[in-house]
N, C-alpha and C. Protein backbone atom coordinates (compact mmCIF):
# COMPACT_ATOMS: atom_id res chain seq x y z
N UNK A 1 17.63 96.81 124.66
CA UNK A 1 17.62 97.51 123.39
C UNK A 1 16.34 97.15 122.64
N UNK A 2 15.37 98.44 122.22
CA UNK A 2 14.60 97.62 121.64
C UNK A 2 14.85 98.14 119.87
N UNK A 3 13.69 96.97 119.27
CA UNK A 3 14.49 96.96 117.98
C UNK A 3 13.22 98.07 116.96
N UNK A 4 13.38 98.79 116.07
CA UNK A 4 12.21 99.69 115.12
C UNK A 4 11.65 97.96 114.85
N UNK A 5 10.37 99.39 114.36
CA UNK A 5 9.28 98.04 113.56
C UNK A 5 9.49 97.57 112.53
N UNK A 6 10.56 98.65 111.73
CA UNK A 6 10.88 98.45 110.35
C UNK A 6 11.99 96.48 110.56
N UNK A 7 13.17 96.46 111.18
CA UNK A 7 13.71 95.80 111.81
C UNK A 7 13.11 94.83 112.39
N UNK A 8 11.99 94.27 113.01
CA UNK A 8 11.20 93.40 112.79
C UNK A 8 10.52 92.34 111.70
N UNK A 9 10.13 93.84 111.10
CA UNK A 9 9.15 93.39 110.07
C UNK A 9 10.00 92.42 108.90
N UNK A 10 10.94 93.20 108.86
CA UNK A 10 12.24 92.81 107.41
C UNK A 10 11.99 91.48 106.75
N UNK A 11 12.10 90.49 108.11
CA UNK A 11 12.37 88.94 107.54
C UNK A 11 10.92 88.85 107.15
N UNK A 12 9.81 89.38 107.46
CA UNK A 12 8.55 88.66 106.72
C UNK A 12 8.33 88.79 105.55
N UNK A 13 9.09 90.52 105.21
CA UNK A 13 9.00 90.91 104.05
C UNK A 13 9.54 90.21 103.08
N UNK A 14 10.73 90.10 103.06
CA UNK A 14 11.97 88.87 102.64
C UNK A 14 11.27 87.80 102.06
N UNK A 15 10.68 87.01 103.53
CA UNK A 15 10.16 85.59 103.00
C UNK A 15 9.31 85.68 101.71
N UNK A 16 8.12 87.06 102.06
CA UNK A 16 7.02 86.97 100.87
C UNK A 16 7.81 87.40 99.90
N UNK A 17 8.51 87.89 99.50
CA UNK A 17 9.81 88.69 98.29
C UNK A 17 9.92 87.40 97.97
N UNK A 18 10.39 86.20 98.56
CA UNK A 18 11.14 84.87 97.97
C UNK A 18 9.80 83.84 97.53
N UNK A 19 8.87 83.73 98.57
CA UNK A 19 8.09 83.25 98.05
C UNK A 19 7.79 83.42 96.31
N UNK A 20 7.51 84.88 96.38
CA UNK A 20 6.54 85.36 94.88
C UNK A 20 8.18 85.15 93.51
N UNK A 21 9.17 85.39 94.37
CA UNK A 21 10.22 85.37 93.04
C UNK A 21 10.22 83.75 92.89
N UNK A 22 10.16 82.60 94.20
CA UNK A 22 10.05 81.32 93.83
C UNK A 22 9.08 80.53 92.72
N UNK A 23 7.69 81.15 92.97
CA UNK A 23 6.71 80.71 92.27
C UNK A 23 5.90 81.54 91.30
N UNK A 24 6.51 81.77 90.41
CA UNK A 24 5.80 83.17 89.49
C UNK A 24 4.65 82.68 88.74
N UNK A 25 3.49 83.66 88.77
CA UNK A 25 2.50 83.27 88.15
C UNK A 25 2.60 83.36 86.95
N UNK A 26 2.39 82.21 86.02
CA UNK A 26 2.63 82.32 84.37
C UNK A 26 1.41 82.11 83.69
N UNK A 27 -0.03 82.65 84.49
CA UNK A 27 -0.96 82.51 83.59
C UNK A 27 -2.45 82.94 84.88
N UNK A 28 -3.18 83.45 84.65
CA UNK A 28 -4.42 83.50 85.49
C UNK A 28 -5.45 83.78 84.31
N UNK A 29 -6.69 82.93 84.11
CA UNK A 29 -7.93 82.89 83.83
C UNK A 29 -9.19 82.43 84.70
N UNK A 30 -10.44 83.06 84.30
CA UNK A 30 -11.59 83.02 85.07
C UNK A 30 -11.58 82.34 86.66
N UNK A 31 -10.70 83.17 86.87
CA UNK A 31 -10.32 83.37 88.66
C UNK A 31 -8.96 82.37 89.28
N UNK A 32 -8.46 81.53 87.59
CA UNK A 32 -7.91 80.15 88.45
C UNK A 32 -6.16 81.17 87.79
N UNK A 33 -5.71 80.72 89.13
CA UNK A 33 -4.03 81.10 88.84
C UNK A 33 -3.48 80.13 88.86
N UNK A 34 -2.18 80.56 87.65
CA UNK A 34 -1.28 79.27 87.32
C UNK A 34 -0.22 79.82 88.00
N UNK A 35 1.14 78.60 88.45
CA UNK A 35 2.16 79.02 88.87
C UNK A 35 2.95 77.90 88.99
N UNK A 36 4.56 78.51 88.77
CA UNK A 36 5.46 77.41 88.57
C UNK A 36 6.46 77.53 89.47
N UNK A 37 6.95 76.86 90.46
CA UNK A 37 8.13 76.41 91.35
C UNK A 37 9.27 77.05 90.87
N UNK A 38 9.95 77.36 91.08
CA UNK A 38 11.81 76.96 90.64
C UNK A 38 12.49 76.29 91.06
N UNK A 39 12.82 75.00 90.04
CA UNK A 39 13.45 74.14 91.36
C UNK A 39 12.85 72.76 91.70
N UNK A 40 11.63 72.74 90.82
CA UNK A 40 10.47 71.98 91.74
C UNK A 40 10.35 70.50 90.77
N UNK A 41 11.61 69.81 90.86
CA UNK A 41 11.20 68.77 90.24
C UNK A 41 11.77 67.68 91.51
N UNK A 42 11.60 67.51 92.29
CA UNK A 42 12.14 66.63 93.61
C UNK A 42 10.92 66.08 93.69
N UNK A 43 9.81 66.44 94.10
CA UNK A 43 8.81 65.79 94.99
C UNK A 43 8.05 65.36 93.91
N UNK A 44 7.84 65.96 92.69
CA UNK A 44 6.70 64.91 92.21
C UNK A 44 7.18 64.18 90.90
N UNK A 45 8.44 64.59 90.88
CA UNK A 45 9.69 64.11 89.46
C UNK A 45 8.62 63.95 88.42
N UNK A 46 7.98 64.69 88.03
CA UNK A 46 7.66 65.32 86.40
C UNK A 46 7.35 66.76 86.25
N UNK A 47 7.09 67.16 84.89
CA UNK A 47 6.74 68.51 84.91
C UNK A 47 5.37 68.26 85.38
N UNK A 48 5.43 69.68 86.55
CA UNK A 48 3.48 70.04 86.72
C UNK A 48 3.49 71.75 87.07
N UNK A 49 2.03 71.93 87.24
CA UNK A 49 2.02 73.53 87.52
C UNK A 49 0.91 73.24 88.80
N UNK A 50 1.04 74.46 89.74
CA UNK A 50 0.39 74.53 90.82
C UNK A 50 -0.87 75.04 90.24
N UNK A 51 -2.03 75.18 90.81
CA UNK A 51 -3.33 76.06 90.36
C UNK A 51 -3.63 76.12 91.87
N UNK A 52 -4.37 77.61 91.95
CA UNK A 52 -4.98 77.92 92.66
C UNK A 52 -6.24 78.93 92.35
N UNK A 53 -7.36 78.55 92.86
CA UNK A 53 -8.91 79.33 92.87
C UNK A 53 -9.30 79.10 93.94
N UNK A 54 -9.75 80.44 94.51
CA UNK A 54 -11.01 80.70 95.63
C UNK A 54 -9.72 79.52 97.14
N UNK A 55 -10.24 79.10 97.49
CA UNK A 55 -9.57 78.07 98.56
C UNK A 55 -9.37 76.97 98.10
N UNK A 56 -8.73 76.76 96.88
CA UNK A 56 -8.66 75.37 96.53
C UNK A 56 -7.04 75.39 95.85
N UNK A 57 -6.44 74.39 96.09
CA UNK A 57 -4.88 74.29 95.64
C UNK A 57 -4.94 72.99 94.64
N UNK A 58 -4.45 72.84 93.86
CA UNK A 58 -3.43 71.77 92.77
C UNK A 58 -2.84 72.03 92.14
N UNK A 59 -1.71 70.56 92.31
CA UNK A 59 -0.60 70.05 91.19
C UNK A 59 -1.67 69.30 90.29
N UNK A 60 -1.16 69.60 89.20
CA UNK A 60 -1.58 69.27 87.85
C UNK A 60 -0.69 68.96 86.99
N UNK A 61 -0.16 67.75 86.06
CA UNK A 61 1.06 67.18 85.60
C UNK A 61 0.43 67.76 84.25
N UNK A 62 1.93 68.63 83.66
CA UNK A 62 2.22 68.85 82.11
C UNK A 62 1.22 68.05 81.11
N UNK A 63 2.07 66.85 81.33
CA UNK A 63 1.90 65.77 80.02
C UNK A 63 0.81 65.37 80.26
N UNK A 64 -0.27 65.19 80.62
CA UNK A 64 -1.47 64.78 80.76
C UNK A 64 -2.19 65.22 81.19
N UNK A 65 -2.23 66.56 82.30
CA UNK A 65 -3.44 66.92 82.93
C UNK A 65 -4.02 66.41 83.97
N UNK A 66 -3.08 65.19 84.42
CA UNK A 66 -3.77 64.62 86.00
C UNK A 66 -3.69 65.83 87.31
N UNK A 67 -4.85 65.72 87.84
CA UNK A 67 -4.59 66.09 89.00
C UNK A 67 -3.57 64.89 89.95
N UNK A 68 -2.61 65.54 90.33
CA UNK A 68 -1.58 64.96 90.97
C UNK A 68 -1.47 65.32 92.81
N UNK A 69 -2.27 66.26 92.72
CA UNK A 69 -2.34 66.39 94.53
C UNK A 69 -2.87 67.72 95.01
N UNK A 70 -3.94 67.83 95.61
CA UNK A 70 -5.01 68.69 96.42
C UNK A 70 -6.04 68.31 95.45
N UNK A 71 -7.21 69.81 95.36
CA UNK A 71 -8.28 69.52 94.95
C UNK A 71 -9.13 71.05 94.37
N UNK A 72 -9.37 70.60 93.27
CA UNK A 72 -10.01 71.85 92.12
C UNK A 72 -11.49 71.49 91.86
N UNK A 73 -11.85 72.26 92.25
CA UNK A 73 -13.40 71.91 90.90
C UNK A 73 -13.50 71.55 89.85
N UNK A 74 -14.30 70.56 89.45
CA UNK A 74 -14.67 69.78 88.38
C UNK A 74 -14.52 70.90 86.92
N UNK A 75 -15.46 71.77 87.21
CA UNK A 75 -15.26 72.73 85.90
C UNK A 75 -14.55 73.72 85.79
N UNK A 76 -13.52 74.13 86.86
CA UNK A 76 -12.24 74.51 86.90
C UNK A 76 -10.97 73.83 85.99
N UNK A 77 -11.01 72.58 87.02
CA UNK A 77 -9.84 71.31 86.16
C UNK A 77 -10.53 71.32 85.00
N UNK A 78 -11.16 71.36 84.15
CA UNK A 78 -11.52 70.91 83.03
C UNK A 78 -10.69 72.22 82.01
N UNK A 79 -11.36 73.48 82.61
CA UNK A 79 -10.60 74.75 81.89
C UNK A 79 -9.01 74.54 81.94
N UNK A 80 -8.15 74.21 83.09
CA UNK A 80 -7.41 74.04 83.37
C UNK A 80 -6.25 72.80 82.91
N UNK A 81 -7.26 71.66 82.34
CA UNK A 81 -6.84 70.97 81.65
C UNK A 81 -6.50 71.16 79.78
N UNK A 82 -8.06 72.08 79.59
CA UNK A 82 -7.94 72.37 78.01
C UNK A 82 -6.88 73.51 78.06
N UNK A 83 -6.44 74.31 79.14
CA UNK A 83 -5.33 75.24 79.07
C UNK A 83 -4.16 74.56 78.19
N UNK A 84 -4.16 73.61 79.28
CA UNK A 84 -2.67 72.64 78.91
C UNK A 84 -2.40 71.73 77.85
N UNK A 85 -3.63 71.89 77.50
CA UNK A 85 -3.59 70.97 76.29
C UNK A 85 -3.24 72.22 74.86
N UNK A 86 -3.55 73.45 74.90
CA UNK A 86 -3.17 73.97 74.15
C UNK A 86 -2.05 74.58 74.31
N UNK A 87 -1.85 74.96 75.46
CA UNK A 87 0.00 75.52 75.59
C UNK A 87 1.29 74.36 76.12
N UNK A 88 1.13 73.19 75.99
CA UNK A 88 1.75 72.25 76.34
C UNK A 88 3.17 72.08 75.52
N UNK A 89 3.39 73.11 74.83
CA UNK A 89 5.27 73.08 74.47
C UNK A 89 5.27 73.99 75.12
N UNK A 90 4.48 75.16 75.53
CA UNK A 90 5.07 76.23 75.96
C UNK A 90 5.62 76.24 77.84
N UNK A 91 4.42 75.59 78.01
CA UNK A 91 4.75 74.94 79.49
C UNK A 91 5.65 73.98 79.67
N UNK A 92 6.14 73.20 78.98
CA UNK A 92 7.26 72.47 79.09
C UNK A 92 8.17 73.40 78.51
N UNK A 93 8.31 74.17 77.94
CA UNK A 93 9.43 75.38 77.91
C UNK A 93 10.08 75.75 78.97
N UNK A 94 8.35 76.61 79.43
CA UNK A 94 8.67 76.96 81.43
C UNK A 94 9.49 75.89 82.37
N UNK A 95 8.89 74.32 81.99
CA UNK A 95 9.58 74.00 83.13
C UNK A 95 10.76 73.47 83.08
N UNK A 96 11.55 73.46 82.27
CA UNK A 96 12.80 73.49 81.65
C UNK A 96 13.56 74.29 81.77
N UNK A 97 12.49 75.59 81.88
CA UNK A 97 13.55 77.09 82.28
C UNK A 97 13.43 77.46 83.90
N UNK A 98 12.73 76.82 84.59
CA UNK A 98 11.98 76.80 86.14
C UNK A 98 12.94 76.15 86.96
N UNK A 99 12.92 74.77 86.08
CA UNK A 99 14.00 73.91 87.59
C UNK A 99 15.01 73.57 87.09
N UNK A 100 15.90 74.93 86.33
CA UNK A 100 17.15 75.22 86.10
C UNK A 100 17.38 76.55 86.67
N UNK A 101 16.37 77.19 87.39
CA UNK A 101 16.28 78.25 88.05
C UNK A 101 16.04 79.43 86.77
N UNK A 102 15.72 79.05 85.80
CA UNK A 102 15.83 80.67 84.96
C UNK A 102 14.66 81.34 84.84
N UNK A 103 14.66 82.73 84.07
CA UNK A 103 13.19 83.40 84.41
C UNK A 103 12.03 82.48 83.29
N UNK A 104 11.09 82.34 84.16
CA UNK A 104 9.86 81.74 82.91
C UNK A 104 9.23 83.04 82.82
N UNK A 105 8.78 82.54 81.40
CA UNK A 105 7.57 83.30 80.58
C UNK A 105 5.74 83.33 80.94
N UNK A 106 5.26 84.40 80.89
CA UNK A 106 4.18 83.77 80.97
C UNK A 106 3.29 83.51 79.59
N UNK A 107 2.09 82.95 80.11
CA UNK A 107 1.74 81.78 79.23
C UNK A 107 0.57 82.50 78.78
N UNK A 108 -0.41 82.70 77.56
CA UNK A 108 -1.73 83.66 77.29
C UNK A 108 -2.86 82.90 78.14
N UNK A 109 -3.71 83.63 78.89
CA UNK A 109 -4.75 82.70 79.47
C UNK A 109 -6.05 82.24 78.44
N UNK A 110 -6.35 81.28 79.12
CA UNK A 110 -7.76 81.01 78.43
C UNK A 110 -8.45 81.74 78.29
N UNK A 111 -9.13 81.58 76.72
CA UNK A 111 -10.21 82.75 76.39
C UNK A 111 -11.33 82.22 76.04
């Protein structure tokens, strides 16, 4: 029996469907995207947000702005840090509403 392509394809579709509903982007400026987990307080047990630009990935912690794991450009993280420094109730909003599973908001980007 063979199977349509549609029937194949399904589960990839699925996964990327779960992926993008898992990690919604709550903010993109001058190329760098923000994005938040649902769910995602296990592995690094504080609030953080993912960033991603060009080929480069990081966790970045709420309350301070550390880079917490991969690697950003210097004058990326810096934008990325003054982000957080000005929306920092609002992002702890998100992640309060994130890894209780509820919908987050997004956040105004840097201007």
């Amino acid at each position: 029996m063979q199977l349509a392509r549609s029937q194949i394809d399904a589960p990839d579709a699925l996964q990327s469907e779960r992926n993008t509903l898992s990690m919604p982007v709550i903010s993109m400026f001058y190329g760098v995207i923000i994005l938040m987990y649902y769910f995602d307080n296990r592995k690094h047990h504080q609030p953080h947000i993912h960033v991603q630009y060009s080929d480069e990935e990081a966790v970045i912690s709420i309350p301070d702005g550390d880079l917490m794991e991969g690697s950003l450009r210097r004058a990326k993280l810096k934008l990325v840090q003054a982000w957080i420094e000005i929306h920092r109730d609002e992002l702890m909003a998100d992640w309060e509403l994130a890894v209780n599973g509820q919908q987050v908001f997004n956040i105004d980007p840097l201007k």
